[in-house]
PDB file of N, CA and C in Angstrom:
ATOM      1  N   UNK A   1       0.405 -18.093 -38.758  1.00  0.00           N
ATOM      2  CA  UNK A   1       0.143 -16.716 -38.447  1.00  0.00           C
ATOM      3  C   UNK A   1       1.348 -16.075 -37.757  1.00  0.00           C
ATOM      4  N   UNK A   2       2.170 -16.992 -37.035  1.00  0.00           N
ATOM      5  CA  UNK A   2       3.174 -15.976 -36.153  1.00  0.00           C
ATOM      6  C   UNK A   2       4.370 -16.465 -36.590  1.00  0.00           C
ATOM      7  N   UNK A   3       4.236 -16.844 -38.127  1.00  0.00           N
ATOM      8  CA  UNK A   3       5.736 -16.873 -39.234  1.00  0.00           C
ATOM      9  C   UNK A   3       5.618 -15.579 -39.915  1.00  0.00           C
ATOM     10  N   UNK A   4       4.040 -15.317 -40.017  1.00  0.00           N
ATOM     11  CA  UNK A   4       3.824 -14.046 -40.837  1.00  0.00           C
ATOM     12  C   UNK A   4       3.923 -12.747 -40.292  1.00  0.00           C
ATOM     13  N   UNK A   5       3.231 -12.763 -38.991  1.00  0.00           N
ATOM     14  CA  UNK A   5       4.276 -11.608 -38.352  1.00  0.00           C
ATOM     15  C   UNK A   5       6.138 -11.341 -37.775  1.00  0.00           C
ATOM     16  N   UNK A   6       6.349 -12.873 -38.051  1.00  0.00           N
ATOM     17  CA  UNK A   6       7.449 -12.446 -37.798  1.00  0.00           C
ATOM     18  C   UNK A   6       8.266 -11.699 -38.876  1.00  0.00           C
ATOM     19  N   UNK A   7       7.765 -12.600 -40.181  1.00  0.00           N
ATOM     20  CA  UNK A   7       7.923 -11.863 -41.270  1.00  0.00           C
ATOM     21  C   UNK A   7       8.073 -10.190 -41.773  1.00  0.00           C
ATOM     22  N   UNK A   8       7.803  -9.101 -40.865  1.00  0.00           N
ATOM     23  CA  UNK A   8       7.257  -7.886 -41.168  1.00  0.00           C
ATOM     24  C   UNK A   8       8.446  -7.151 -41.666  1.00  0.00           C
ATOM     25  N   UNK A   9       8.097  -5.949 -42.479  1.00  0.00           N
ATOM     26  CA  UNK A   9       9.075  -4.849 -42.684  1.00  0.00           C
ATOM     27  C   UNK A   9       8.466  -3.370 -42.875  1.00  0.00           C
ATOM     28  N   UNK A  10       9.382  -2.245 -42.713  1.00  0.00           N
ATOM     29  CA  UNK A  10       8.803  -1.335 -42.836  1.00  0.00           C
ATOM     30  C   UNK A  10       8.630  -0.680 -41.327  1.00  0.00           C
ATOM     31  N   UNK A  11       8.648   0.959 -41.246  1.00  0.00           N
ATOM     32  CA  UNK A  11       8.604   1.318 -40.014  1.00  0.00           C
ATOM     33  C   UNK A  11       7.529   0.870 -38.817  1.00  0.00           C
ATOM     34  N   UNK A  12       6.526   1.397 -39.478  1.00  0.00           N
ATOM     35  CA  UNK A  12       5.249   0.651 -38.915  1.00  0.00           C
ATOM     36  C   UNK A  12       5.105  -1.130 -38.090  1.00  0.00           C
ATOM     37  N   UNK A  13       5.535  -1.305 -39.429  1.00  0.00           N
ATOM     38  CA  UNK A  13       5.480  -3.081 -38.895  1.00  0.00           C
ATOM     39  C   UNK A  13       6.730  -3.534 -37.931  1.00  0.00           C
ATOM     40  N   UNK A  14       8.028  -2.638 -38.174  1.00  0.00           N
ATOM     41  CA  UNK A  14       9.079  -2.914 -37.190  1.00  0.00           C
ATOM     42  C   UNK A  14       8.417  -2.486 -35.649  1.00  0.00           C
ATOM     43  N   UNK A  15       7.581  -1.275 -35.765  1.00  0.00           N
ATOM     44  CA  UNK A  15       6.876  -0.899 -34.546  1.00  0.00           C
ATOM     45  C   UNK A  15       5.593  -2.155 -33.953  1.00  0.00           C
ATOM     46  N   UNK A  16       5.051  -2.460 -35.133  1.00  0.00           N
ATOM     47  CA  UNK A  16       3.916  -3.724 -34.254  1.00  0.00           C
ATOM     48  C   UNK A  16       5.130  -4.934 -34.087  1.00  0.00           C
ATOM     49  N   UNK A  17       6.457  -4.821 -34.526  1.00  0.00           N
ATOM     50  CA  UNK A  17       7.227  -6.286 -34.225  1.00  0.00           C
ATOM     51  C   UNK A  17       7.637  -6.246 -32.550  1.00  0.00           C
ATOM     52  N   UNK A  18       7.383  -4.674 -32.630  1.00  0.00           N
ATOM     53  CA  UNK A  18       8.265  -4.605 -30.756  1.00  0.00           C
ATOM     54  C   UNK A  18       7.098  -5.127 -30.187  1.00  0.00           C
ATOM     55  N   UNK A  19       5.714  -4.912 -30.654  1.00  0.00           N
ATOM     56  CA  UNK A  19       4.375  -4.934 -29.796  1.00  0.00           C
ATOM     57  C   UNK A  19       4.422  -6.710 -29.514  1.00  0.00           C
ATOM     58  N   UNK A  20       4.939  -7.354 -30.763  1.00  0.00           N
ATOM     59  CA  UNK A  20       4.715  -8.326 -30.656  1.00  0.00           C
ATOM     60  C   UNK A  20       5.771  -9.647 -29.532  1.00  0.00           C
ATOM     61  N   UNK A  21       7.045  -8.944 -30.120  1.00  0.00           N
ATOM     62  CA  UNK A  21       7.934  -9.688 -28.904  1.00  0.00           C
ATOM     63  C   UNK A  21       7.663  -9.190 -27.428  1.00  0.00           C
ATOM     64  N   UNK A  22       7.126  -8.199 -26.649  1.00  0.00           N
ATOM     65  CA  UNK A  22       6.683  -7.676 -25.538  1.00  0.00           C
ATOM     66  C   UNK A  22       5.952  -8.523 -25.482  1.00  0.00           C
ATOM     67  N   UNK A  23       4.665  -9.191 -26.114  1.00  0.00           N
ATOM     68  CA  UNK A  23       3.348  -9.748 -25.564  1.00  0.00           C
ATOM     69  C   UNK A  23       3.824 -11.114 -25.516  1.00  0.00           C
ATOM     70  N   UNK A  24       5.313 -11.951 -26.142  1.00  0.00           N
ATOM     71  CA  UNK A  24       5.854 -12.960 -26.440  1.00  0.00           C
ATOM     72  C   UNK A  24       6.799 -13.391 -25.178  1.00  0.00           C
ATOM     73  N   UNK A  25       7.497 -11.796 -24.486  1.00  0.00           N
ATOM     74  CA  UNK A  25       8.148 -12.200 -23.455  1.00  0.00           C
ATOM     75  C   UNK A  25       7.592 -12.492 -22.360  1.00  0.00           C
ATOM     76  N   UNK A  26       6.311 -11.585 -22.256  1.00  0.00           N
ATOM     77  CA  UNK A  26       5.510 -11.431 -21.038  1.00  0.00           C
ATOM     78  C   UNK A  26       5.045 -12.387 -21.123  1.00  0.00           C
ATOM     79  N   UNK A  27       4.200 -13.030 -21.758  1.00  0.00           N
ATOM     80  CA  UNK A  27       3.810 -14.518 -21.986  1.00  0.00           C
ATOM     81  C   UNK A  27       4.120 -15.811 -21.692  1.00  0.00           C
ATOM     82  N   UNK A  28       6.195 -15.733 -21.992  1.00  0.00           N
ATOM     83  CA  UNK A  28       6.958 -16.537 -21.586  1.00  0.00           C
ATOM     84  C   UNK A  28       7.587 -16.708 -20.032  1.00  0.00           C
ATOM     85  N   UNK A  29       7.299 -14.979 -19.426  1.00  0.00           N
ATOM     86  CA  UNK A  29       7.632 -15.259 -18.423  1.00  0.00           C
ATOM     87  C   UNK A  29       6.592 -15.238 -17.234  1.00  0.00           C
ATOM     88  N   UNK A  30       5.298 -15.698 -18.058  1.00  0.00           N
ATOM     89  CA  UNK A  30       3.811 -15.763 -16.631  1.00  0.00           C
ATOM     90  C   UNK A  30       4.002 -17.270 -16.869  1.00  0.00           C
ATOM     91  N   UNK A  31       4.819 -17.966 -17.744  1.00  0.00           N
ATOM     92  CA  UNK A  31       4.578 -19.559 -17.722  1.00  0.00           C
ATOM     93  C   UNK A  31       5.334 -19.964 -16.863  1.00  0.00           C
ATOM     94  N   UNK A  32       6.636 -19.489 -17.086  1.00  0.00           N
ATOM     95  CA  UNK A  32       7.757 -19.728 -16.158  1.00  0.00           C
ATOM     96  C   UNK A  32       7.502 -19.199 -15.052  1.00  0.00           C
ATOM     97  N   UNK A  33       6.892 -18.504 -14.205  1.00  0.00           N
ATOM     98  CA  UNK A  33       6.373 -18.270 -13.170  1.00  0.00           C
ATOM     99  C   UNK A  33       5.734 -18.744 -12.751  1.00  0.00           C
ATOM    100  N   UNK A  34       4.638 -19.149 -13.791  1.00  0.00           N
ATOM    101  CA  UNK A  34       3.408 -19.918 -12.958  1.00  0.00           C
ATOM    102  C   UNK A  34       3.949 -22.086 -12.818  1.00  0.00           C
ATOM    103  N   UNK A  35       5.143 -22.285 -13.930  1.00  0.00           N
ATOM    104  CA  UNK A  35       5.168 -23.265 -13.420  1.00  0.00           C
ATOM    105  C   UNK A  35       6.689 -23.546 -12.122  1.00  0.00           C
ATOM    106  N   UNK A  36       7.413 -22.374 -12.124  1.00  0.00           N
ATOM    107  CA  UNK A  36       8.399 -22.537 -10.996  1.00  0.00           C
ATOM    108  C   UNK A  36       7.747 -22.249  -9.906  1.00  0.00           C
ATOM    109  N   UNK A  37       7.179 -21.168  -9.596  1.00  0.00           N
ATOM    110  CA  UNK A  37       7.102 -20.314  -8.782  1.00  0.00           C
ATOM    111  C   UNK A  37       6.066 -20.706  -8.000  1.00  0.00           C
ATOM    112  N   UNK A  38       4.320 -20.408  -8.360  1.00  0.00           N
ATOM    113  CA  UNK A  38       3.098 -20.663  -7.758  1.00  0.00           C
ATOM    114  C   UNK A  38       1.947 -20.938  -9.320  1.00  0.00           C
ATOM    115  N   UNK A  39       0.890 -21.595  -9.607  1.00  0.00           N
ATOM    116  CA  UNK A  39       0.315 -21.480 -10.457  1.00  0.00           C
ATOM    117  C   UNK A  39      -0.741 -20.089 -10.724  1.00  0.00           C
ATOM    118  N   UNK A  40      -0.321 -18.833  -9.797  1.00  0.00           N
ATOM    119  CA  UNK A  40      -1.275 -17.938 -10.197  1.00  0.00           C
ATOM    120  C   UNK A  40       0.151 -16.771  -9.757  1.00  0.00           C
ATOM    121  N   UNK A  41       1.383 -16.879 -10.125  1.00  0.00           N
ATOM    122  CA  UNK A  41       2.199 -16.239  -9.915  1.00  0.00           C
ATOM    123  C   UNK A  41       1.461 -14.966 -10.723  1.00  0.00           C
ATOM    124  N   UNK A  42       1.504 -14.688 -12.108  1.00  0.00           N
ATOM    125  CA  UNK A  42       1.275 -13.686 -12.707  1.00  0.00           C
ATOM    126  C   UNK A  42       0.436 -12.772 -11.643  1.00  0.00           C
ATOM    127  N   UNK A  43      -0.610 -13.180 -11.587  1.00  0.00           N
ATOM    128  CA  UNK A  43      -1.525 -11.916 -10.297  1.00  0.00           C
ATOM    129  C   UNK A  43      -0.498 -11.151  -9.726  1.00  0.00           C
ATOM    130  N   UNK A  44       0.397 -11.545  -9.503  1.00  0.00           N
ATOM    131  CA  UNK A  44       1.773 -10.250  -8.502  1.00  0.00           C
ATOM    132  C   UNK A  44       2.168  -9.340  -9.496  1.00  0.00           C
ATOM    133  N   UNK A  45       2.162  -9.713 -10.746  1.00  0.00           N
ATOM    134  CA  UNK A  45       2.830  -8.511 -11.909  1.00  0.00           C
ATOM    135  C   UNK A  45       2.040  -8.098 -12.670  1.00  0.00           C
ATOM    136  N   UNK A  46       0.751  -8.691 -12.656  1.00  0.00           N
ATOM    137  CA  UNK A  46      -0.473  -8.107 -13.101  1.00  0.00           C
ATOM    138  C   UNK A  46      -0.832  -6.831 -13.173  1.00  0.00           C
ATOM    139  N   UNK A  47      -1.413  -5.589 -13.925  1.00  0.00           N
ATOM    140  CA  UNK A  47      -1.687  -4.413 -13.402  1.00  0.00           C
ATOM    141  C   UNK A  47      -3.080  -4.291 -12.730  1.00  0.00           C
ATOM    142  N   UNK A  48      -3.704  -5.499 -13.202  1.00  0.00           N
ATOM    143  CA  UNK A  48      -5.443  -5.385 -11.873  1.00  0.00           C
ATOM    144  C   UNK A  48      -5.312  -6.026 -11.031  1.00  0.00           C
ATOM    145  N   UNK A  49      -3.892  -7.140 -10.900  1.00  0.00           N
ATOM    146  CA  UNK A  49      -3.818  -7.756  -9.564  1.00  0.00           C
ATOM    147  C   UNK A  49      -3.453  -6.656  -8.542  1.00  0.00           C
ATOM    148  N   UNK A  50      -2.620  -6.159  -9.341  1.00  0.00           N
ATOM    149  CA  UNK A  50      -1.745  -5.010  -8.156  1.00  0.00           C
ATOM    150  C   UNK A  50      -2.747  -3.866  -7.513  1.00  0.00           C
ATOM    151  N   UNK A  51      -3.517  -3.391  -8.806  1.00  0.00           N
ATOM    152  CA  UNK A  51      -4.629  -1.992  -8.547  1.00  0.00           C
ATOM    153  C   UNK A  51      -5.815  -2.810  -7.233  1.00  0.00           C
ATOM    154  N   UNK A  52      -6.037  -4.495  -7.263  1.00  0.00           N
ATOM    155  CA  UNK A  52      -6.625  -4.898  -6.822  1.00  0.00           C
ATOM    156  C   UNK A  52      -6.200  -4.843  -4.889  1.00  0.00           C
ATOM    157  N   UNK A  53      -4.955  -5.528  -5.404  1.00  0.00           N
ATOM    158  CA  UNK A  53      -4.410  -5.220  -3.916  1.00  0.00           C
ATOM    159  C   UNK A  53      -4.150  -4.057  -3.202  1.00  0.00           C
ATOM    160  N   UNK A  54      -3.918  -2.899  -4.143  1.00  0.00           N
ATOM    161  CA  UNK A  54      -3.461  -1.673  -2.960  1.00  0.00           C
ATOM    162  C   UNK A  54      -4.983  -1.594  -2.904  1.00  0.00           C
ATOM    163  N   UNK A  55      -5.858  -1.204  -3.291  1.00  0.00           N
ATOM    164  CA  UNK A  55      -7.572  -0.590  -3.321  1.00  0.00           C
ATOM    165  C   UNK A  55      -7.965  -1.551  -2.557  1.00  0.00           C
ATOM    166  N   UNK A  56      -8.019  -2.891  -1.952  1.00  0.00           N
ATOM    167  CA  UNK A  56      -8.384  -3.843  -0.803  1.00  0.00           C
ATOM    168  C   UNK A  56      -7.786  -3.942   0.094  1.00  0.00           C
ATOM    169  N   UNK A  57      -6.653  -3.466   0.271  1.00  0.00           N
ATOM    170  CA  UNK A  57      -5.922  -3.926   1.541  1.00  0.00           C
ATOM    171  C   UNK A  57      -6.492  -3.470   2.697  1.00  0.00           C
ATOM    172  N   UNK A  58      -7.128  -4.423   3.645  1.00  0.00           N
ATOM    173  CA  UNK A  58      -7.590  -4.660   4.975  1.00  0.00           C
ATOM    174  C   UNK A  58      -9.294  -4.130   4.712  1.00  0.00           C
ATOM    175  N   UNK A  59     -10.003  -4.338   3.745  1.00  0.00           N
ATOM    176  CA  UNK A  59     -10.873  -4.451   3.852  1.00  0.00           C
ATOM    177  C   UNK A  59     -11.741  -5.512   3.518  1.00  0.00           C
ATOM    178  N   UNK A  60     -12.521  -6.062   4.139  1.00  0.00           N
ATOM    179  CA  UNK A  60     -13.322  -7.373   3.541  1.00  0.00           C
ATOM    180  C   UNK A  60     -12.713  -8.679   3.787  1.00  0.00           C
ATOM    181  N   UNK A  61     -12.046  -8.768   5.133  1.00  0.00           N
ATOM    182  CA  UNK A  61     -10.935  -9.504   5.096  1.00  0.00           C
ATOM    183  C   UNK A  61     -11.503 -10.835   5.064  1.00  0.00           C
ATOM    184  N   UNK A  62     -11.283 -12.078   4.987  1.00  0.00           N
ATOM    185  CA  UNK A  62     -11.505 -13.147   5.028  1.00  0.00           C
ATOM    186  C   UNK A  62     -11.293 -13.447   6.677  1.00  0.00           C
ATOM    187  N   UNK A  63     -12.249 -14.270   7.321  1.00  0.00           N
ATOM    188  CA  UNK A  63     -12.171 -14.799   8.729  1.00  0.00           C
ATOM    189  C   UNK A  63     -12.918 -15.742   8.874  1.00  0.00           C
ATOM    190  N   UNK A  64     -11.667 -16.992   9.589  1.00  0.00           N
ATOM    191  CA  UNK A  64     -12.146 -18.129   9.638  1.00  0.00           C
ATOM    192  C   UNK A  64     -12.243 -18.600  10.896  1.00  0.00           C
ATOM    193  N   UNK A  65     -13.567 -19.017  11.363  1.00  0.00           N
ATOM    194  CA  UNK A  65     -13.897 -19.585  12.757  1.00  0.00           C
ATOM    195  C   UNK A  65     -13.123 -21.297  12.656  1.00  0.00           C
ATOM    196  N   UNK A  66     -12.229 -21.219  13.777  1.00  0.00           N
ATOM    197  CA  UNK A  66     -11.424 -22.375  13.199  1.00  0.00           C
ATOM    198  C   UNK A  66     -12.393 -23.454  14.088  1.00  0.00           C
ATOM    199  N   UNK A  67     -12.923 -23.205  14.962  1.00  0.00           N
ATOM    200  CA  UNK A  67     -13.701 -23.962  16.054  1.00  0.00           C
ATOM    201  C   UNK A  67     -14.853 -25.028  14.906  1.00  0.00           C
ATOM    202  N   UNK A  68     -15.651 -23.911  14.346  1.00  0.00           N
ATOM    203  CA  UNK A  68     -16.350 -24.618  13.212  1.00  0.00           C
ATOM    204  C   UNK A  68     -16.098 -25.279  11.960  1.00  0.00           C
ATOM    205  N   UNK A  69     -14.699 -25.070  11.729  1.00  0.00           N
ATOM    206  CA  UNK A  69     -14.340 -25.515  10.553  1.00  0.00           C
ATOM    207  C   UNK A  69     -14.158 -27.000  10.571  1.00  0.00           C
ATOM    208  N   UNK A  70     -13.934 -27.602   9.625  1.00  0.00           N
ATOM    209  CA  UNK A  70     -13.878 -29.152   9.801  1.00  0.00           C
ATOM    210  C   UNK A  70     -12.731 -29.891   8.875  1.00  0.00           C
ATOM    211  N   UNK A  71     -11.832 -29.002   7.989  1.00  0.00           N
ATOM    212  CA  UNK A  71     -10.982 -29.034   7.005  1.00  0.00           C
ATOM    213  C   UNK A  71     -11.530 -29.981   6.122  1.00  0.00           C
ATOM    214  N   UNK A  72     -12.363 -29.682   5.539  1.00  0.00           N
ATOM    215  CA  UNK A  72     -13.263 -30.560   4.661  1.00  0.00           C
ATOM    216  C   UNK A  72     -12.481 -30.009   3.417  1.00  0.00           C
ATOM    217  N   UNK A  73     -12.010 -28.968   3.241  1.00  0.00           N
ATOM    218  CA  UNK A  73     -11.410 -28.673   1.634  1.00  0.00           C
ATOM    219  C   UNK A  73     -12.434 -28.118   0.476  1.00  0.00           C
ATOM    220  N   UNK A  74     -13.732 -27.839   0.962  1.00  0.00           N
ATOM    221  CA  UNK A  74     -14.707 -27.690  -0.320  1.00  0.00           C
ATOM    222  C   UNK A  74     -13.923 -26.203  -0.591  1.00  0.00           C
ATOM    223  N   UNK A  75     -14.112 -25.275   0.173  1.00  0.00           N
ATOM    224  CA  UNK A  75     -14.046 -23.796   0.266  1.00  0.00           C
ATOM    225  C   UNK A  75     -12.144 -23.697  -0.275  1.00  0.00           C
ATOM    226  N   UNK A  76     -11.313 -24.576  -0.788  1.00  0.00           N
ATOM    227  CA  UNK A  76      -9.983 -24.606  -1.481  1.00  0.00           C
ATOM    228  C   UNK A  76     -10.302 -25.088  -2.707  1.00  0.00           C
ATOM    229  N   UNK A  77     -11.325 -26.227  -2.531  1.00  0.00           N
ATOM    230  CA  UNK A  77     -11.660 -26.909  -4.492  1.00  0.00           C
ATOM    231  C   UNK A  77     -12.236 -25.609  -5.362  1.00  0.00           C
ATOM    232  N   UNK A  78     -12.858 -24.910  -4.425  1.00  0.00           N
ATOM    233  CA  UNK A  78     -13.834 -23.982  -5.250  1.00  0.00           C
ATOM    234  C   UNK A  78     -13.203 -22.462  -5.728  1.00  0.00           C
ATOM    235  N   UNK A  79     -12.812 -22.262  -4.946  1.00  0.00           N
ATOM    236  CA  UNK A  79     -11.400 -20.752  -4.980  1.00  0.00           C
ATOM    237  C   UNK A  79     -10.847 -20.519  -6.068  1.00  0.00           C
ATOM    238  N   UNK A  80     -11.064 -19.684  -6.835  1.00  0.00           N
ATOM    239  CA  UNK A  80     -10.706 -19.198  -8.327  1.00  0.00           C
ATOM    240  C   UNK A  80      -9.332 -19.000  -8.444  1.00  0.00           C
ATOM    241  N   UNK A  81      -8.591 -18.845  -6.972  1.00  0.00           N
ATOM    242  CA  UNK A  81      -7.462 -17.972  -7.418  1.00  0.00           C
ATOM    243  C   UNK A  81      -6.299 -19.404  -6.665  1.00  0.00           C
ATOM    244  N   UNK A  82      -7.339 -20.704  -6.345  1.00  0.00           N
ATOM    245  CA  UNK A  82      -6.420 -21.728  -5.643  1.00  0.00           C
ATOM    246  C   UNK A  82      -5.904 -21.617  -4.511  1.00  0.00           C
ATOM    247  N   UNK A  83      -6.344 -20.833  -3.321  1.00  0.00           N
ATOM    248  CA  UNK A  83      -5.868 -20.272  -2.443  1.00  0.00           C
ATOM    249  C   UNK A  83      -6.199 -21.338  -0.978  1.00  0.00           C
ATOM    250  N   UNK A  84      -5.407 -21.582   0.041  1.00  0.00           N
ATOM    251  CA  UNK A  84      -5.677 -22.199   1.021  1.00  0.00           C
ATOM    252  C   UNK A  84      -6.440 -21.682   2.057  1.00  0.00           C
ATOM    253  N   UNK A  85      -8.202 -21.728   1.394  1.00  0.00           N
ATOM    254  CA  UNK A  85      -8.412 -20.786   2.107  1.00  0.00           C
ATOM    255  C   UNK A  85      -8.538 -20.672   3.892  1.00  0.00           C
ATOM    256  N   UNK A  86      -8.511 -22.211   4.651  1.00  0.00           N
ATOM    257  CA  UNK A  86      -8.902 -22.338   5.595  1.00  0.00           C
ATOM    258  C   UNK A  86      -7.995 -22.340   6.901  1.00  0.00           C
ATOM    259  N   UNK A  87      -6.475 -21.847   5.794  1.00  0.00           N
ATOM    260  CA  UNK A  87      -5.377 -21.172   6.585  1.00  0.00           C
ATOM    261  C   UNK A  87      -4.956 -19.825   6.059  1.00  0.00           C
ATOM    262  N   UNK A  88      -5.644 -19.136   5.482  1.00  0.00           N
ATOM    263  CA  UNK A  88      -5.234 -18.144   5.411  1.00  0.00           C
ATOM    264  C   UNK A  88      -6.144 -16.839   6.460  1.00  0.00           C
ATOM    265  N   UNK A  89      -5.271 -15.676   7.223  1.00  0.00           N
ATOM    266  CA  UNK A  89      -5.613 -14.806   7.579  1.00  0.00           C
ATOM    267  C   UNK A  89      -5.275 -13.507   6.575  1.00  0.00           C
ATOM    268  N   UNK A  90      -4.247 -12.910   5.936  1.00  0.00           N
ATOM    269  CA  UNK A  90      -4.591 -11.787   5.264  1.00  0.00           C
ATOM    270  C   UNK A  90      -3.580 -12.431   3.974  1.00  0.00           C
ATOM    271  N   UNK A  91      -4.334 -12.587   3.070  1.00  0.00           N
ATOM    272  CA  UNK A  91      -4.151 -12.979   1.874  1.00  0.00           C
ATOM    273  C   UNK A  91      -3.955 -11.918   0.986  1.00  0.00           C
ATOM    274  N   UNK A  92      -3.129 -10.658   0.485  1.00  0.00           N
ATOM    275  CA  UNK A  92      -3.244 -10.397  -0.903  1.00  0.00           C
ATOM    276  C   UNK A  92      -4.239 -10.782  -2.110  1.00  0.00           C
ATOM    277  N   UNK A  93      -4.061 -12.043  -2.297  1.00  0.00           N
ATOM    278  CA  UNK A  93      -4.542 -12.930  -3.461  1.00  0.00           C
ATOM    279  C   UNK A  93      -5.913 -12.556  -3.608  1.00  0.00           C
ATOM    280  N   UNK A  94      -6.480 -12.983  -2.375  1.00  0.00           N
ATOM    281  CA  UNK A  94      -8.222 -13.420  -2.701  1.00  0.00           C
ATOM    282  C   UNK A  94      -8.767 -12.253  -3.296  1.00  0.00           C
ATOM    283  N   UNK A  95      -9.587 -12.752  -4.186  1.00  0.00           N
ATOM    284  CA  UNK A  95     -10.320 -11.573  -4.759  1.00  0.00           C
ATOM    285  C   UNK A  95     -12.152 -11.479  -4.097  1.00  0.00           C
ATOM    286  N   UNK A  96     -12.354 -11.889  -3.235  1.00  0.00           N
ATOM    287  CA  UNK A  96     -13.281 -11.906  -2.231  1.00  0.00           C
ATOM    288  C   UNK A  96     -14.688 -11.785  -2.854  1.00  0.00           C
ATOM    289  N   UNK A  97     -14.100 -12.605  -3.713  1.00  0.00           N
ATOM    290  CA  UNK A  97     -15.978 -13.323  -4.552  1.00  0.00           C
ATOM    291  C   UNK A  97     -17.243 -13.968  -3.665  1.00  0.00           C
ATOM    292  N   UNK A  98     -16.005 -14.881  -2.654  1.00  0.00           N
ATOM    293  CA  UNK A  98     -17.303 -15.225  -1.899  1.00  0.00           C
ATOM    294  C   UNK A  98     -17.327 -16.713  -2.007  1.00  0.00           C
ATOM    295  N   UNK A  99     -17.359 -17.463  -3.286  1.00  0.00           N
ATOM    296  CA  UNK A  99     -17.404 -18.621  -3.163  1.00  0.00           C
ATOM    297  C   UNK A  99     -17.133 -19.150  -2.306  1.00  0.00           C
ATOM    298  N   UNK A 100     -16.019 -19.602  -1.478  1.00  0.00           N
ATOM    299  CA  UNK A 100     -15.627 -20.311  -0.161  1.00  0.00           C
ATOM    300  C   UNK A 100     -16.884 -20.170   0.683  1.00  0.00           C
ATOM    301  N   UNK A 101     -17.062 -18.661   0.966  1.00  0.00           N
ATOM    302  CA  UNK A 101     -18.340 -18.685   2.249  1.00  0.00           C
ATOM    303  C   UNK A 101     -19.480 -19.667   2.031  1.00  0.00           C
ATOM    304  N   UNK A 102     -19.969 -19.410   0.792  1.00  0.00           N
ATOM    305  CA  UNK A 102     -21.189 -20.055  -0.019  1.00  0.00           C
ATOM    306  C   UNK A 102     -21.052 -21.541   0.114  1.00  0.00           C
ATOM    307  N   UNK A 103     -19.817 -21.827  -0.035  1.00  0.00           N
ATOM    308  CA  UNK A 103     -19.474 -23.535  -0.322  1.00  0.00           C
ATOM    309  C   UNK A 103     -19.076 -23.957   0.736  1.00  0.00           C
ATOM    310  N   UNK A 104     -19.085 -23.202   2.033  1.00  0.00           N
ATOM    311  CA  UNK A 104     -18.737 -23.923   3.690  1.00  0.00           C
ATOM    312  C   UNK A 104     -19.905 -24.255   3.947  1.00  0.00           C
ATOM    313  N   UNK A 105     -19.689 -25.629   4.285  1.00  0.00           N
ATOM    314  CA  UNK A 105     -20.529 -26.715   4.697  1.00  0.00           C
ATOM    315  C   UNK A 105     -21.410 -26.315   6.552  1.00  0.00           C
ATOM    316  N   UNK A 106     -20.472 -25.603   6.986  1.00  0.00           N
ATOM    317  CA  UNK A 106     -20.539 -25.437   8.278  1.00  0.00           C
ATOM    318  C   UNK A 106     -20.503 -23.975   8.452  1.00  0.00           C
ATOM    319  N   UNK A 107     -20.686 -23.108   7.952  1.00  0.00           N
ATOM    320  CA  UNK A 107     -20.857 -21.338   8.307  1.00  0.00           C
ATOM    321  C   UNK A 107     -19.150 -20.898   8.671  1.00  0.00           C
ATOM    322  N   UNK A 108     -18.119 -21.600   8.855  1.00  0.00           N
ATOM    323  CA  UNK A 108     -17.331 -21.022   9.187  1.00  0.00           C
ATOM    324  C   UNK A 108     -16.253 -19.950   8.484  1.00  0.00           C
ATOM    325  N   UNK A 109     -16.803 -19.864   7.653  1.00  0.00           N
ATOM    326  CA  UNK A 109     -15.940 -18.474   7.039  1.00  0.00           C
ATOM    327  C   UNK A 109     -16.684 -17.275   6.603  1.00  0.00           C
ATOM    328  N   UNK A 110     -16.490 -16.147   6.826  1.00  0.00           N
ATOM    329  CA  UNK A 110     -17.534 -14.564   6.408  1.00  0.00           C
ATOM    330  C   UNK A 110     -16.570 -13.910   6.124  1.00  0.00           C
ATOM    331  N   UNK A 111     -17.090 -12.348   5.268  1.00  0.00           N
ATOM    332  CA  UNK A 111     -16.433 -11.469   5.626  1.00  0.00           C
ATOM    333  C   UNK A 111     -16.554 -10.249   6.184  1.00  0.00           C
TER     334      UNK A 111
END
């Protein structure tokens, strides 16, 4: 399939060829990001990571009672976005689903 688009001719198809190397570079460079960099690098160049972060910033924050915590790790296995959660205070990243709270063994994290 992607001998046959590379294949294309004609104005039109020279126009879906740009569509296609764009979705080829971007592609190439969320791998190379995600394997140099962090494994959820893309979220930073994302356009709903980004819309996500300015529209959350400082609300819903994540807070962790460190007294209760026990570094058991459930509330990091479970974290969609892989995040540490039981050291983090203002994270960008989290997308504040909740899981962690749900999966603390001991009440120590809310938001």
């Amino acid at each position: 399939m992607v001998f046959r688009i590379v294949q294309t001719q004609g104005v039109v198809d020279k126009a879906g060829m740009v569509f296609v190397t764009i979705c080829l570079l971007t592609t190439s460079v969320a791998i190379l990001f995600g394997v140099v960099i962090a494994p959820r690098a893309w979220c930073s160049f994302c356009p709903m990571g980004t819309l996500q972060r300015v529209a959350g910033r400082g609300r819903y924050m994540l807070k962790v009672d460190k007294e209760k915590c026990i570094d058991c790790g459930k509330c990091q296995k479970i974290c969609p976005m892989q995040l540490p959660v039981n050291e983090i205070l203002d994270k960008p990243d989290c997308i504040k689903c909740a899981r962690c709270v749900e999966a603390c063994p001991k009440d120590a994290l809310s938001f």
